[in-house]
N, C-alpha and C. Protein backbone atom coordinates (compact mmCIF):
# COMPACT_ATOMS: atom_id res chain seq x y z
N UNK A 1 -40.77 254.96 -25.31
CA UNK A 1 -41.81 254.09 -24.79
C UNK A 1 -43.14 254.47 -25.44
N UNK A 2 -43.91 253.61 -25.68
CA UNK A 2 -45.52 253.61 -26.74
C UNK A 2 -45.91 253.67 -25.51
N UNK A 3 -47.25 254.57 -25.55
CA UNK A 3 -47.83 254.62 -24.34
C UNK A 3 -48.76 253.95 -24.25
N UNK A 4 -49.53 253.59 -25.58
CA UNK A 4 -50.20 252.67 -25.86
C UNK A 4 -50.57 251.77 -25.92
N UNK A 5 -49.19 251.07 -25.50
CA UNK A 5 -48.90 249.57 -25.63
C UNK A 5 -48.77 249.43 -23.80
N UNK A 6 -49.44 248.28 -22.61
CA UNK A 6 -49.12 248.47 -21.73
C UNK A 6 -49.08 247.06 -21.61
N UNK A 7 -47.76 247.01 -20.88
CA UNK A 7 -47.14 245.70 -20.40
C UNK A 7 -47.57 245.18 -19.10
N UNK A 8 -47.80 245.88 -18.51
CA UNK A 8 -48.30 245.43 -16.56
C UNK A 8 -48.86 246.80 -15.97
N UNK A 9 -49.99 246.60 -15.10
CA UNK A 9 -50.68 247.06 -14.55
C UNK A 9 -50.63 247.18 -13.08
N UNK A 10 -50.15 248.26 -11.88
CA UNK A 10 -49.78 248.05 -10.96
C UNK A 10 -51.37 248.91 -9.89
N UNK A 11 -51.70 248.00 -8.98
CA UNK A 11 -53.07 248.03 -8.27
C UNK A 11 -52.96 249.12 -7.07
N UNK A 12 -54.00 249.90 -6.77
CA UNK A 12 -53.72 251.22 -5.95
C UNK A 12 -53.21 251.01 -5.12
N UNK A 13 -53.47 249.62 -4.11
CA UNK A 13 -52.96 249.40 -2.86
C UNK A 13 -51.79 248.84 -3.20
N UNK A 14 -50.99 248.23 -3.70
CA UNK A 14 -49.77 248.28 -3.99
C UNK A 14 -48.75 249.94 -3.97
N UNK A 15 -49.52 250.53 -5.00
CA UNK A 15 -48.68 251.81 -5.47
C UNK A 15 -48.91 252.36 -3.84
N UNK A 16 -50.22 252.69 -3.38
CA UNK A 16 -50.03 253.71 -2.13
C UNK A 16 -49.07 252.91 -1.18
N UNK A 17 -48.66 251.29 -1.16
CA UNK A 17 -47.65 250.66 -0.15
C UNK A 17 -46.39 251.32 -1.27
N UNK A 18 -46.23 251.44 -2.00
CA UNK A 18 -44.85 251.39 -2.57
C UNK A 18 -44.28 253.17 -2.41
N UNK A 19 -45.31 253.89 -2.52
CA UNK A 19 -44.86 254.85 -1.82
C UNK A 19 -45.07 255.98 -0.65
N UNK A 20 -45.92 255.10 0.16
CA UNK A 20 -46.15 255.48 1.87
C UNK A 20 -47.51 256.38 2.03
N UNK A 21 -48.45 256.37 0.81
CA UNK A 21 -49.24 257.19 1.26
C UNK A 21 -50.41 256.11 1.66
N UNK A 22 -51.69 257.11 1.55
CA UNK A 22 -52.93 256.48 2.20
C UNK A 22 -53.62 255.76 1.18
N UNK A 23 -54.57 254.75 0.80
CA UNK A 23 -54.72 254.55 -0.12
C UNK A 23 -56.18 255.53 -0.25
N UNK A 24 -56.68 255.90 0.63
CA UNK A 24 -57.81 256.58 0.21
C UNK A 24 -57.62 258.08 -0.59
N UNK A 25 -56.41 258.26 0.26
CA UNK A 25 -56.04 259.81 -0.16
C UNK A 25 -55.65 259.73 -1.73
N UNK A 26 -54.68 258.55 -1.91
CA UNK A 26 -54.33 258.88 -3.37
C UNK A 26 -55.55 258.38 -4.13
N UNK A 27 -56.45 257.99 -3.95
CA UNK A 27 -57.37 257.70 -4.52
C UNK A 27 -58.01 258.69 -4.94
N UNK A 28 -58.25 259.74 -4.35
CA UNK A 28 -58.96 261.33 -4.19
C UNK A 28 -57.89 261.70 -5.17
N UNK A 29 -56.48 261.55 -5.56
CA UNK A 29 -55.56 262.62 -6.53
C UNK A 29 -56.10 261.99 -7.51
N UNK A 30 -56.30 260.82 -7.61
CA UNK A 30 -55.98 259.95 -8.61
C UNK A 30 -57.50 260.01 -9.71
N UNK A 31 -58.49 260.45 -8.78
CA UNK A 31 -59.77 260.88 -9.19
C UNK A 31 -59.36 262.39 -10.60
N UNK A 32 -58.23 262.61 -10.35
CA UNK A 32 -57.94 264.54 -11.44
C UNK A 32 -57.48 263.16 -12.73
N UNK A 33 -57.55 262.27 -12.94
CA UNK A 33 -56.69 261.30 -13.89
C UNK A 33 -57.62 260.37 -14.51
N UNK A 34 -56.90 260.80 -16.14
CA UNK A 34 -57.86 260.15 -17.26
C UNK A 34 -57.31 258.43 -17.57
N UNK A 35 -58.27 257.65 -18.61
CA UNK A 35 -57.43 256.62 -19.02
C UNK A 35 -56.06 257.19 -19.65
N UNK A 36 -56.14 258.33 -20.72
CA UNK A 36 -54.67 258.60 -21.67
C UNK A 36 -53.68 258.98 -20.24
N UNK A 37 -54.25 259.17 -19.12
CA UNK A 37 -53.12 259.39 -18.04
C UNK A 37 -52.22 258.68 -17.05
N UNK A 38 -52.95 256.84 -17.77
CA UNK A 38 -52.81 255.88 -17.44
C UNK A 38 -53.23 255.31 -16.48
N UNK A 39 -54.54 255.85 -15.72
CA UNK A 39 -55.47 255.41 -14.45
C UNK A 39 -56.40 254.50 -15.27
N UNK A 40 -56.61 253.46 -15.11
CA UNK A 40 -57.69 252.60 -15.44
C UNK A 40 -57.96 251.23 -14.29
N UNK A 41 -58.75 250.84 -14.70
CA UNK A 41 -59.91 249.97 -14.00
C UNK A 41 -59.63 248.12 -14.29
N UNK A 42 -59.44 247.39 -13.16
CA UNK A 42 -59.10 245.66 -13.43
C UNK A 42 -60.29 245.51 -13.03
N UNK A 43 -61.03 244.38 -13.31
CA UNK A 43 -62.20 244.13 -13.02
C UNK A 43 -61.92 242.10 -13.01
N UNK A 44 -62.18 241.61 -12.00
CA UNK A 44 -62.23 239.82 -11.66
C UNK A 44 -63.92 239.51 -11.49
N UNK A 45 -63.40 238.23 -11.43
CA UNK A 45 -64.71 237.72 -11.57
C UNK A 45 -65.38 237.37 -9.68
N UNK A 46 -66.53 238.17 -9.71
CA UNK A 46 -66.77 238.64 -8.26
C UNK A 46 -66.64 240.00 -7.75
N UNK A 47 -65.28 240.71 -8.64
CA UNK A 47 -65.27 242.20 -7.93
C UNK A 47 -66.03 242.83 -8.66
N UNK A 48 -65.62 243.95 -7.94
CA UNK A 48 -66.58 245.37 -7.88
C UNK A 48 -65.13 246.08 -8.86
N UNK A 49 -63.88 245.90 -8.63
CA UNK A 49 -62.83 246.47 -9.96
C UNK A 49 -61.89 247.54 -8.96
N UNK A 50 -60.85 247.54 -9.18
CA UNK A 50 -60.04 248.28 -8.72
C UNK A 50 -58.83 248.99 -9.06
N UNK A 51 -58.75 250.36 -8.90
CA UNK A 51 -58.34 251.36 -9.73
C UNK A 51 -57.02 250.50 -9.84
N UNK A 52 -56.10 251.12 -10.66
CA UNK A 52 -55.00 250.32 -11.08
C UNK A 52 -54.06 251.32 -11.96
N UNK A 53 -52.78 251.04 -12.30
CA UNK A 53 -52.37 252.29 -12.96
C UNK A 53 -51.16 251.59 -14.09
N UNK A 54 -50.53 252.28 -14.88
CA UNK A 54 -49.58 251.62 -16.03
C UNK A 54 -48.61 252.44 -15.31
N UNK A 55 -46.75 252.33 -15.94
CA UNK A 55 -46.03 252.47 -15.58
C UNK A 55 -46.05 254.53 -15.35
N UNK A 56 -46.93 254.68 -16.41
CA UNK A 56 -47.03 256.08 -17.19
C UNK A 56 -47.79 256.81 -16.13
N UNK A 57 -48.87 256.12 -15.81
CA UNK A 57 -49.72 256.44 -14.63
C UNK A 57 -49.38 256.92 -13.82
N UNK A 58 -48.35 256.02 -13.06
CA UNK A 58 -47.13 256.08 -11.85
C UNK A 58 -47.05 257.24 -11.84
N UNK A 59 -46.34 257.28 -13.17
CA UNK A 59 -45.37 258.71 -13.30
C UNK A 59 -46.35 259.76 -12.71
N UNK A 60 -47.59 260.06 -13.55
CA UNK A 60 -48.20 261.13 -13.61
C UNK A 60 -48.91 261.59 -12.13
N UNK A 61 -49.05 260.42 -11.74
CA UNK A 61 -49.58 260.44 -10.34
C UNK A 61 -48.50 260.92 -9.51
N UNK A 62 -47.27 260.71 -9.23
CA UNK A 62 -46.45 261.15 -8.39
C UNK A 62 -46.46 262.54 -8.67
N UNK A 63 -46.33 263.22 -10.05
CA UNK A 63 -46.61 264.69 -10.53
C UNK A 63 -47.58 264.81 -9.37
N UNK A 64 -49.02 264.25 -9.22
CA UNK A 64 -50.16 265.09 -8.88
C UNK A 64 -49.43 265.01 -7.31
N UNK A 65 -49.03 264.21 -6.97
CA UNK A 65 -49.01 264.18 -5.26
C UNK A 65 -47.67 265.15 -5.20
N UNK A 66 -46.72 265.38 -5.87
CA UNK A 66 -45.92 266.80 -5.30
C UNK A 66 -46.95 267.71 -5.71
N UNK A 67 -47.69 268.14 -6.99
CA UNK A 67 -48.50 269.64 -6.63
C UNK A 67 -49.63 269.52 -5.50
N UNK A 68 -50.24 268.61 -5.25
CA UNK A 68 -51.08 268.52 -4.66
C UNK A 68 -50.48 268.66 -2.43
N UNK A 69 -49.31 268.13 -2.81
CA UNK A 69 -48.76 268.14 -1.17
C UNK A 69 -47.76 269.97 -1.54
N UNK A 70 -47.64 270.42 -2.45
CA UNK A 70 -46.87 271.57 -2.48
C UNK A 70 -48.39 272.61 -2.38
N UNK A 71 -49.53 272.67 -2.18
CA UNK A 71 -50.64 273.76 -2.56
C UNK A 71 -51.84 272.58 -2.37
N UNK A 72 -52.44 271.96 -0.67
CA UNK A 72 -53.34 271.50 -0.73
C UNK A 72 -54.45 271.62 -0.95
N UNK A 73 -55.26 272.84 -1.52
CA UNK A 73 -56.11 273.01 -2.03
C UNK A 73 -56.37 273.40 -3.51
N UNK A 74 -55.34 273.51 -4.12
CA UNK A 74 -55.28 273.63 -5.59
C UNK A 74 -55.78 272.28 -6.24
N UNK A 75 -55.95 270.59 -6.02
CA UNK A 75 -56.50 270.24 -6.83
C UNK A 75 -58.02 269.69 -6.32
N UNK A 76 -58.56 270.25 -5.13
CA UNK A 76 -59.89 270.10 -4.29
C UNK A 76 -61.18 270.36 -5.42
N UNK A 77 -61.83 269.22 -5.21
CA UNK A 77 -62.87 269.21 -5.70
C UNK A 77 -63.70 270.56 -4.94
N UNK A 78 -64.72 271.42 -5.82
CA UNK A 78 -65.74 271.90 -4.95
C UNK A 78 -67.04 271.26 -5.18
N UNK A 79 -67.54 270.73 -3.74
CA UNK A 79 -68.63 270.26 -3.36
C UNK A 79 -70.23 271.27 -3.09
């Protein structure tokens, strides 16, 4: 798979319904995630844009939510 090449774009509140979490919370993992990590931004006409992810994304994000639910303070921002 080209990672480069992205076929469909799946929207946070979808992904946090598709796999049971909060959408705010994964929003906070999803904050440790670059564009090359497949987190990027849809933007319509009227919005404000909403995070969104590629198939690759998915992937990487489910990575962050087992380390992140295995060691909850290992990926905590300090404020």
């Amino acid at each position: 798979m080209h990672i480069n090449k992205v076929q469909r774009v799946t929207t946070i509140n979808r992904v946090a319904q598709d796999l049971g979490e909060d959408e705010d919370w994964l929003s906070d993992v999803a904050s440790e995630m670059d564009a090359e990590d497949g987190r990027l931004w849809v933007y319509g006409v009227g919005e404000d844009g909403v995070m969104a992810f590629t198939d690759f994304g998915i992937e990487t994000l489910m990575e962050l939510i087992r380390i992140r639910k295995e060691n909850p303070h290992l990926l905590r921002r300090q404020d």
